[in-house]
PDB file of N, CA and C in Angstrom:
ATOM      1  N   UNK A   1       1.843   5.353  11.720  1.00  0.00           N
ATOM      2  CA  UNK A   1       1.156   4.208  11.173  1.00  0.00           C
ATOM      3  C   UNK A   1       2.083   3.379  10.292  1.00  0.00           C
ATOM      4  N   UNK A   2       3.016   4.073   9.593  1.00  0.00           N
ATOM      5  CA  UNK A   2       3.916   2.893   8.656  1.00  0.00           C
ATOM      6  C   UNK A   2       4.671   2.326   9.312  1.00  0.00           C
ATOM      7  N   UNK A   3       5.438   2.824  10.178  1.00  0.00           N
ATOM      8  CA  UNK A   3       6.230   1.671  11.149  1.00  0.00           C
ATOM      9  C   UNK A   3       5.428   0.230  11.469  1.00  0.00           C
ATOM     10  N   UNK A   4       4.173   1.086  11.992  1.00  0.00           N
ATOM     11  CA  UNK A   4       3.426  -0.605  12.440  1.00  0.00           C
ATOM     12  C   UNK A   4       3.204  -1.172  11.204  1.00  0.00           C
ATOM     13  N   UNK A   5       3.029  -0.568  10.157  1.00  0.00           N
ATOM     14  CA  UNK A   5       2.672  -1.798   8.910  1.00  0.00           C
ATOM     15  C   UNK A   5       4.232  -2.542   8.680  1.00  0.00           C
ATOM     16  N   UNK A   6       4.954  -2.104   9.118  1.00  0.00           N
ATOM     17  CA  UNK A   6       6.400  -3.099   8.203  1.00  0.00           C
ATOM     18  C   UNK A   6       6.796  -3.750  10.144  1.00  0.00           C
ATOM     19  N   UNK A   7       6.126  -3.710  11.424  1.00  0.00           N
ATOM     20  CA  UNK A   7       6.486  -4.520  12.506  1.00  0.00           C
ATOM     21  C   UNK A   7       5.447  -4.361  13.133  1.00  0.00           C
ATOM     22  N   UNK A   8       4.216  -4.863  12.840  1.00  0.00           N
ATOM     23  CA  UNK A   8       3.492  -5.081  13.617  1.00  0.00           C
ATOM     24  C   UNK A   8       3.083  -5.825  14.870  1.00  0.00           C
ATOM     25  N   UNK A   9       4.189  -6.579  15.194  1.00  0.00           N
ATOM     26  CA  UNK A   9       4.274  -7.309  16.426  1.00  0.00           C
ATOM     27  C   UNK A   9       5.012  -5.889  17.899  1.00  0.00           C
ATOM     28  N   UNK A  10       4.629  -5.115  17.229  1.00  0.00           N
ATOM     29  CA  UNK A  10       4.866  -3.436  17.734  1.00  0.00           C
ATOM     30  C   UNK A  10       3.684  -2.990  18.843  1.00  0.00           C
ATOM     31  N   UNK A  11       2.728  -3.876  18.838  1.00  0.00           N
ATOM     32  CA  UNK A  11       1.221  -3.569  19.112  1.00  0.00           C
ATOM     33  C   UNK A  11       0.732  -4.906  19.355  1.00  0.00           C
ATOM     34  N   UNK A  12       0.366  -5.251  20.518  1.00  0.00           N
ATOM     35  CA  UNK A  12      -0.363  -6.384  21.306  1.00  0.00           C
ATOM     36  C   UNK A  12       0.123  -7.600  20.115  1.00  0.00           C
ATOM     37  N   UNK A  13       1.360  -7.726  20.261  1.00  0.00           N
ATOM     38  CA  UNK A  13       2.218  -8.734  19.542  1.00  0.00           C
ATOM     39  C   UNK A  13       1.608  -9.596  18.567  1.00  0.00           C
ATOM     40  N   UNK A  14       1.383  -7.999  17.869  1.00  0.00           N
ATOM     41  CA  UNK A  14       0.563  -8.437  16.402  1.00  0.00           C
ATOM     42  C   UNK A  14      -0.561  -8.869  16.286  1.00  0.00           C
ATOM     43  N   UNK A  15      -1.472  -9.160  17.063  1.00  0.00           N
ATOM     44  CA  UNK A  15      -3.038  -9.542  17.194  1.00  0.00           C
ATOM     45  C   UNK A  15      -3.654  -8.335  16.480  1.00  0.00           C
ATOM     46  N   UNK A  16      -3.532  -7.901  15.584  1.00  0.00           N
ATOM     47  CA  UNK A  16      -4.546  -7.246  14.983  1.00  0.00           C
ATOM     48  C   UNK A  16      -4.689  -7.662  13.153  1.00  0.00           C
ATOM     49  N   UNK A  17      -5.296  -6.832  12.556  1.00  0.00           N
ATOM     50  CA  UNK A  17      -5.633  -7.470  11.205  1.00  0.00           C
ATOM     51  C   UNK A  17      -5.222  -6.100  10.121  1.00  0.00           C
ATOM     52  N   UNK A  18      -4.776  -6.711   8.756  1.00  0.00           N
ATOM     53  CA  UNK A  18      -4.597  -5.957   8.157  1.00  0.00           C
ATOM     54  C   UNK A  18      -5.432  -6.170   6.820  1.00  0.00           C
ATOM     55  N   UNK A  19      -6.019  -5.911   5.681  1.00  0.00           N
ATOM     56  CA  UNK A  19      -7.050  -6.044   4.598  1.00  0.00           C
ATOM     57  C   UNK A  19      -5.930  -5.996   3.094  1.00  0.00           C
ATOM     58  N   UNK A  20      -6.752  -6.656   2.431  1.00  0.00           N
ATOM     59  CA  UNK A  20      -6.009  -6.750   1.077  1.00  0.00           C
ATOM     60  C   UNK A  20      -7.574  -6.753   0.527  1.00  0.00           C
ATOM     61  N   UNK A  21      -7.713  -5.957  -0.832  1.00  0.00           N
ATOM     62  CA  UNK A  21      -8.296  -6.301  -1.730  1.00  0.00           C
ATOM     63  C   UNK A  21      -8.102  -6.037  -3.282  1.00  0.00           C
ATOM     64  N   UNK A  22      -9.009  -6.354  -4.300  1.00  0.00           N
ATOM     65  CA  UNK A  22      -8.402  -6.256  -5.994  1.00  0.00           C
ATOM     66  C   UNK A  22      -8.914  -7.143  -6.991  1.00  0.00           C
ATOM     67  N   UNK A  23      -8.794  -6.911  -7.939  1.00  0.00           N
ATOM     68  CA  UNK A  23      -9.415  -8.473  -8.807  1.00  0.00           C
ATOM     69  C   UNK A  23      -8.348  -9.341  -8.934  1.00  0.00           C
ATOM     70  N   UNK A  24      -6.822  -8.757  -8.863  1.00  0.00           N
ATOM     71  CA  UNK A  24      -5.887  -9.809  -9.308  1.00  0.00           C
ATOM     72  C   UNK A  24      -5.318 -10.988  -8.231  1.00  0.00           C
ATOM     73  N   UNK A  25      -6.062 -11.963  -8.090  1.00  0.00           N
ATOM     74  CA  UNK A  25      -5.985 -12.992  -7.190  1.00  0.00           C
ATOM     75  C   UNK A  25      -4.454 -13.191  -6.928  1.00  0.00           C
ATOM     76  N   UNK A  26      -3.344 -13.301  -8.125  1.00  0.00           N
ATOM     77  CA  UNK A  26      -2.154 -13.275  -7.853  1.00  0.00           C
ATOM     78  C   UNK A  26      -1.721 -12.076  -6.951  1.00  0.00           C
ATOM     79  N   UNK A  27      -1.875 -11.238  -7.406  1.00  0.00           N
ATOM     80  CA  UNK A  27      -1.252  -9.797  -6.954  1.00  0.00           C
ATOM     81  C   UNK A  27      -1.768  -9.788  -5.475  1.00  0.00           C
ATOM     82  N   UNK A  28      -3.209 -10.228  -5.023  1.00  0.00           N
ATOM     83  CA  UNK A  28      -3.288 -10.234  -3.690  1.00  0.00           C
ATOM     84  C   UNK A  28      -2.430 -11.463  -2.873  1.00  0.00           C
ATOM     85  N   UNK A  29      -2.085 -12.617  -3.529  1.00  0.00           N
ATOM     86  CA  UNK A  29      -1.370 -13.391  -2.916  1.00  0.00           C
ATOM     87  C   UNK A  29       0.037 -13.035  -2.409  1.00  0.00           C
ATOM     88  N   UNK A  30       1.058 -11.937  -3.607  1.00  0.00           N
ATOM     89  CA  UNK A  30       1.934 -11.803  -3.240  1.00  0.00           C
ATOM     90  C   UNK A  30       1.963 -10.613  -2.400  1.00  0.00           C
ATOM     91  N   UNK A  31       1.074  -9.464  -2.506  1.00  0.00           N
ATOM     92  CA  UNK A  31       0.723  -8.633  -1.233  1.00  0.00           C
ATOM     93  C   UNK A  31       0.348  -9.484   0.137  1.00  0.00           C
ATOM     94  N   UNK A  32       0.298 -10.512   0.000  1.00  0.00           N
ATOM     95  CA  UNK A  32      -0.390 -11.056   1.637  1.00  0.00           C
ATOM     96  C   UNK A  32       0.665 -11.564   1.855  1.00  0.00           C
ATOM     97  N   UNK A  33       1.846 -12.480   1.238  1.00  0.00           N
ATOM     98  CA  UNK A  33       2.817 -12.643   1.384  1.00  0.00           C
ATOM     99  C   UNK A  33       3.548 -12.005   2.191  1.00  0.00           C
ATOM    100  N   UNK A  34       3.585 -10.755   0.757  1.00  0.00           N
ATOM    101  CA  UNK A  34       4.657  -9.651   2.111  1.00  0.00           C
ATOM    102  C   UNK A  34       4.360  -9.071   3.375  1.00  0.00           C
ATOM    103  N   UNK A  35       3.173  -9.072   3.251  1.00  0.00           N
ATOM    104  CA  UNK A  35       2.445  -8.520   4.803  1.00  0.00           C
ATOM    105  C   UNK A  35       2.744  -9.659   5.995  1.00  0.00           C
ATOM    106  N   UNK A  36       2.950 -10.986   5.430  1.00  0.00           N
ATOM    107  CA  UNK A  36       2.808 -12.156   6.456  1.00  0.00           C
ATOM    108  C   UNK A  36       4.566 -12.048   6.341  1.00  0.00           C
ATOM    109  N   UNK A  37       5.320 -11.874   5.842  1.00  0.00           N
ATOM    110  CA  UNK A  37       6.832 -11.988   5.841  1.00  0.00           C
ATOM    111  C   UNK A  37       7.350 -10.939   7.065  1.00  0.00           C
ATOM    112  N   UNK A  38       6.035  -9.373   7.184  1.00  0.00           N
ATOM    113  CA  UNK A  38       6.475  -8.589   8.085  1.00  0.00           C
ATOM    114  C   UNK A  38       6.348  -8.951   9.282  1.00  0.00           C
ATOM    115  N   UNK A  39       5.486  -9.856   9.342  1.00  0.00           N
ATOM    116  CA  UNK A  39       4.732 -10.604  10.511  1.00  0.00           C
ATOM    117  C   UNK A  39       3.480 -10.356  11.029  1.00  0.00           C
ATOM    118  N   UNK A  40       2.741  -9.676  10.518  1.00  0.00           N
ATOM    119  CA  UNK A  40       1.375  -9.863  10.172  1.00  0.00           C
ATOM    120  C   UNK A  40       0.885 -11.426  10.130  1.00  0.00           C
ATOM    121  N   UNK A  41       0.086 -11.660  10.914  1.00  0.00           N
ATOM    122  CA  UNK A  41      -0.789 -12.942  11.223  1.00  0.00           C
ATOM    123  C   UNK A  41      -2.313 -12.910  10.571  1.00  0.00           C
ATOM    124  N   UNK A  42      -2.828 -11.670  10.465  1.00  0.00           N
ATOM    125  CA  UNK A  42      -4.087 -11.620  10.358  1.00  0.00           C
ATOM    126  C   UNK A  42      -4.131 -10.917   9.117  1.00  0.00           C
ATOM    127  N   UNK A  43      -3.679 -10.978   7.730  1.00  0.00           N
ATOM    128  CA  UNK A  43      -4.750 -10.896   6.922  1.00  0.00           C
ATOM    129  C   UNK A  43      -5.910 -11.146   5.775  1.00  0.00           C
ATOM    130  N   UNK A  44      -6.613  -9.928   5.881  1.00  0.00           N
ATOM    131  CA  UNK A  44      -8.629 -10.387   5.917  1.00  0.00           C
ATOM    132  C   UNK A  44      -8.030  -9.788   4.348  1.00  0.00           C
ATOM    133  N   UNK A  45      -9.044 -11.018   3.621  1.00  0.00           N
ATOM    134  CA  UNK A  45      -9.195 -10.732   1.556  1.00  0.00           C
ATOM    135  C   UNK A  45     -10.499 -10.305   2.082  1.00  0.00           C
ATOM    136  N   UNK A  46     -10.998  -9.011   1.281  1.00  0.00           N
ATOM    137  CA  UNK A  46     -12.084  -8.036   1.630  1.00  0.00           C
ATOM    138  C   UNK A  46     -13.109  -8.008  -0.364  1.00  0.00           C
ATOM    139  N   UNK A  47     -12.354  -9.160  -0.823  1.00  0.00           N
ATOM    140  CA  UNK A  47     -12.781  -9.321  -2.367  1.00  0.00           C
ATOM    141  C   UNK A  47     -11.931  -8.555  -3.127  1.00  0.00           C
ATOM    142  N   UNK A  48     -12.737  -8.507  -4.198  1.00  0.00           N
ATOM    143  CA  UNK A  48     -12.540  -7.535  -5.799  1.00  0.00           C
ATOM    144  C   UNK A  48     -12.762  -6.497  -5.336  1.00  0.00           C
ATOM    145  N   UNK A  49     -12.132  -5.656  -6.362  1.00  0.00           N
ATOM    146  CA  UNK A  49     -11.397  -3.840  -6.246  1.00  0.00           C
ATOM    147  C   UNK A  49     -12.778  -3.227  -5.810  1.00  0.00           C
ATOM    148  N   UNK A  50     -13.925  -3.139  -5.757  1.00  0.00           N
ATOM    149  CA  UNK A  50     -14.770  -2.758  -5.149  1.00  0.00           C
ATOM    150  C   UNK A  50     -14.558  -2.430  -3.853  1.00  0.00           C
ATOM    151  N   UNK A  51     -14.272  -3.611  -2.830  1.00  0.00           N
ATOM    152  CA  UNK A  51     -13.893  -3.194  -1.453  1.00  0.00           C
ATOM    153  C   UNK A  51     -13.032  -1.834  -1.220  1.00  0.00           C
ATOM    154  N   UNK A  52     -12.208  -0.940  -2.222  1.00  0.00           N
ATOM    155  CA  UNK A  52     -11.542  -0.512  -2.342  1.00  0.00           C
ATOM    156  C   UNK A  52     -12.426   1.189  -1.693  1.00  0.00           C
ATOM    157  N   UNK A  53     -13.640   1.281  -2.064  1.00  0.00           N
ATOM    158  CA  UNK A  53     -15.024   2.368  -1.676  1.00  0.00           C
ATOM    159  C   UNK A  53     -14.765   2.570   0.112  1.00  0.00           C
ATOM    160  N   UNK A  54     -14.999   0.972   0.828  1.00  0.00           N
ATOM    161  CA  UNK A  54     -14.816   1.263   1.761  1.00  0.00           C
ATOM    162  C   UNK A  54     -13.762   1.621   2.411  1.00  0.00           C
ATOM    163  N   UNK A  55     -12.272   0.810   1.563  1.00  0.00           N
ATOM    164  CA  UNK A  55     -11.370   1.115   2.716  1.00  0.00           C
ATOM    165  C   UNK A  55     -10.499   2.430   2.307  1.00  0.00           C
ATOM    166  N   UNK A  56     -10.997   3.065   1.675  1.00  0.00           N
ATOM    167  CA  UNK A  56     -10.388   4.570   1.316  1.00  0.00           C
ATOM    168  C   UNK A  56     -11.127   5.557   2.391  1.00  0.00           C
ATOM    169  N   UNK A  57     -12.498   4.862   3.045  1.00  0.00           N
ATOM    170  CA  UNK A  57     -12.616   5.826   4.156  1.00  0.00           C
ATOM    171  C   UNK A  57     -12.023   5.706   5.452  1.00  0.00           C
ATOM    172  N   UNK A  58     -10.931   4.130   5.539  1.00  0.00           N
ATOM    173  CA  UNK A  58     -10.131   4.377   6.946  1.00  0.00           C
ATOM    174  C   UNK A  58      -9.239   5.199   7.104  1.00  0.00           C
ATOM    175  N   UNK A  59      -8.919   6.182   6.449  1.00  0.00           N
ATOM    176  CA  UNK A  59      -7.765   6.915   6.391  1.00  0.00           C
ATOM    177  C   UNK A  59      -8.973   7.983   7.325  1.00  0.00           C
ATOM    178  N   UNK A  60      -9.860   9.087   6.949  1.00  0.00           N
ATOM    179  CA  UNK A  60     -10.297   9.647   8.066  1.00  0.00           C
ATOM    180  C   UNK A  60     -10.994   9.046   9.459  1.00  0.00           C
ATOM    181  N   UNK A  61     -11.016   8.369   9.712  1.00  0.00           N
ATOM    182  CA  UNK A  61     -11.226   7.380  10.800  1.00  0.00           C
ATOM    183  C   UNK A  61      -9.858   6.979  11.605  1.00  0.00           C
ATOM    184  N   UNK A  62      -9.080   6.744  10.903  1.00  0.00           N
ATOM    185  CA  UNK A  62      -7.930   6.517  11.651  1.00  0.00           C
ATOM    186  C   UNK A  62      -7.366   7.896  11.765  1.00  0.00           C
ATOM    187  N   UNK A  63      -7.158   8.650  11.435  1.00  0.00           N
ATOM    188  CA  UNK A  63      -6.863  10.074  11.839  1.00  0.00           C
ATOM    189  C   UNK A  63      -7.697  10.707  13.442  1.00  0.00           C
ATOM    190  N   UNK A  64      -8.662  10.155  13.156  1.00  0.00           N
ATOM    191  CA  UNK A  64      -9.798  10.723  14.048  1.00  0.00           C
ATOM    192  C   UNK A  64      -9.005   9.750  15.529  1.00  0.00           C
ATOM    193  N   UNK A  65      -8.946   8.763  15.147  1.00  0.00           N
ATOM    194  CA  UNK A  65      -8.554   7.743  16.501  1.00  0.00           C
ATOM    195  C   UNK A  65      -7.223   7.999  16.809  1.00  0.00           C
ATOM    196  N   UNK A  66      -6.483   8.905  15.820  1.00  0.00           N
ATOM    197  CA  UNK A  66      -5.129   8.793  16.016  1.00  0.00           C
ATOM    198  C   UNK A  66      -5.157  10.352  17.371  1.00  0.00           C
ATOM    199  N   UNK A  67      -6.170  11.472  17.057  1.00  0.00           N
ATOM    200  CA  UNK A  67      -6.203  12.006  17.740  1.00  0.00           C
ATOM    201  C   UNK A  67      -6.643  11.835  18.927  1.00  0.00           C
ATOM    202  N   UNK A  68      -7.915  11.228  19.351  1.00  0.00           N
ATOM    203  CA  UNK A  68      -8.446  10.141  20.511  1.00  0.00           C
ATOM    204  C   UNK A  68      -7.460   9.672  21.205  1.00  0.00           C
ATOM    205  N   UNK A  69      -6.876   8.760  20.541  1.00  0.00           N
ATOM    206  CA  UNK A  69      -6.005   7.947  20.836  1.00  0.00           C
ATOM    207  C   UNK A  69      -4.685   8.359  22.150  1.00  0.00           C
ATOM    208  N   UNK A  70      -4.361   9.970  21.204  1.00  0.00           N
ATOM    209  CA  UNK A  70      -3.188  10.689  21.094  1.00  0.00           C
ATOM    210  C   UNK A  70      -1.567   9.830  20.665  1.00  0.00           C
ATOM    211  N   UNK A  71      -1.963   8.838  19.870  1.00  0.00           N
ATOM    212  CA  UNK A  71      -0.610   7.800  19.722  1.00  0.00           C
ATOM    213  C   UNK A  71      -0.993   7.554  18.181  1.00  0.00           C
ATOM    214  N   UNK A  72       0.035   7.357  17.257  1.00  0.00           N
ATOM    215  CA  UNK A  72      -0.549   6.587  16.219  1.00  0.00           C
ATOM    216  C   UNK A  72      -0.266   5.426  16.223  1.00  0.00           C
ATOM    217  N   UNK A  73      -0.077   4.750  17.681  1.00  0.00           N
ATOM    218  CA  UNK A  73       0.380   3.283  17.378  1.00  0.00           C
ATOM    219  C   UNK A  73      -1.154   2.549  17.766  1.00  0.00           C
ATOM    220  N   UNK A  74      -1.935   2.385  16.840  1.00  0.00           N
ATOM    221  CA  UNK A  74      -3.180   1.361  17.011  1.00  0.00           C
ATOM    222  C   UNK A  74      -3.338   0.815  15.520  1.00  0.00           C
ATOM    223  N   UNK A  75      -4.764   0.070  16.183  1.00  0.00           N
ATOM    224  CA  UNK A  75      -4.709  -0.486  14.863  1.00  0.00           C
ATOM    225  C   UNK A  75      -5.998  -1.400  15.342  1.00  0.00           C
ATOM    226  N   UNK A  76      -6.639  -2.196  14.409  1.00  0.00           N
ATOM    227  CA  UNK A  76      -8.049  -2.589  14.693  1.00  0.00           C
ATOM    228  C   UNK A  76      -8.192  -4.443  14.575  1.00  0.00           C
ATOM    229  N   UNK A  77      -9.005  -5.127  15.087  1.00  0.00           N
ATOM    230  CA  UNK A  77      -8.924  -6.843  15.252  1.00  0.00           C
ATOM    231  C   UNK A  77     -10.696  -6.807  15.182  1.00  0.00           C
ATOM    232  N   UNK A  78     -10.762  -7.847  13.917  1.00  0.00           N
ATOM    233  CA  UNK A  78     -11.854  -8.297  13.774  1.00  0.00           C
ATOM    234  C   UNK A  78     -12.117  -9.270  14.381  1.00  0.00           C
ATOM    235  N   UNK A  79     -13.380  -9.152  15.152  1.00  0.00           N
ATOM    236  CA  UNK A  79     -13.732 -10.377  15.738  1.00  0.00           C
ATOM    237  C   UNK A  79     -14.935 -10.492  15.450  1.00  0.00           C
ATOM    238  N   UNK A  80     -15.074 -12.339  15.714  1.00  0.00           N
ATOM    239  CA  UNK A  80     -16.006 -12.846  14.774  1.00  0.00           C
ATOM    240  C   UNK A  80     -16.840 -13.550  15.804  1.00  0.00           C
ATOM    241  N   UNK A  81     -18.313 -13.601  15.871  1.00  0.00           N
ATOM    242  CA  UNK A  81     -18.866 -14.256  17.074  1.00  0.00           C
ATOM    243  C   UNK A  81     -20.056 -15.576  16.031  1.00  0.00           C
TER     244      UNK A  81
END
């Protein structure tokens, strides 16, 4: 999984999404920065440090898919209808 976070154009040439959240509006700017410098296209502000509840449960979820999977090269794309 960390490889794809620092080249994510590694995986359906980067079409997927990555999440930032926190109260410090700066601090998420320069985190989205660096995520968009890796080449990350897609990422989703998920709010204030709250969001933080949900995304501490993708870590067993992505484990689970990593076994499914049998690859750890995935990764997830929000789509919006």
């Amino acid at each position: 999984m960390a490889p794809l976070m620092v080249d994510p154009r590694q995986l359906a040439d980067g079409q997927h999404d990555a999440f930032v959240s926190g109260d410090d509006a700066s601090a998420k700017g320069i985190v989205t920065e660096l995520l968009q410098s890796f080449g990350w296209r897609h990422v989703i502000d998920l709010g204030d440090i709250t969001a933080s509840r949900a995304t501490e449960h993708d870590l067993p979820l992505r484990l689970r898919m990593w076994g499914a999977c049998k690859t750890h090269l995935f990764s997830v794309h929000v789509v919006k209808g």
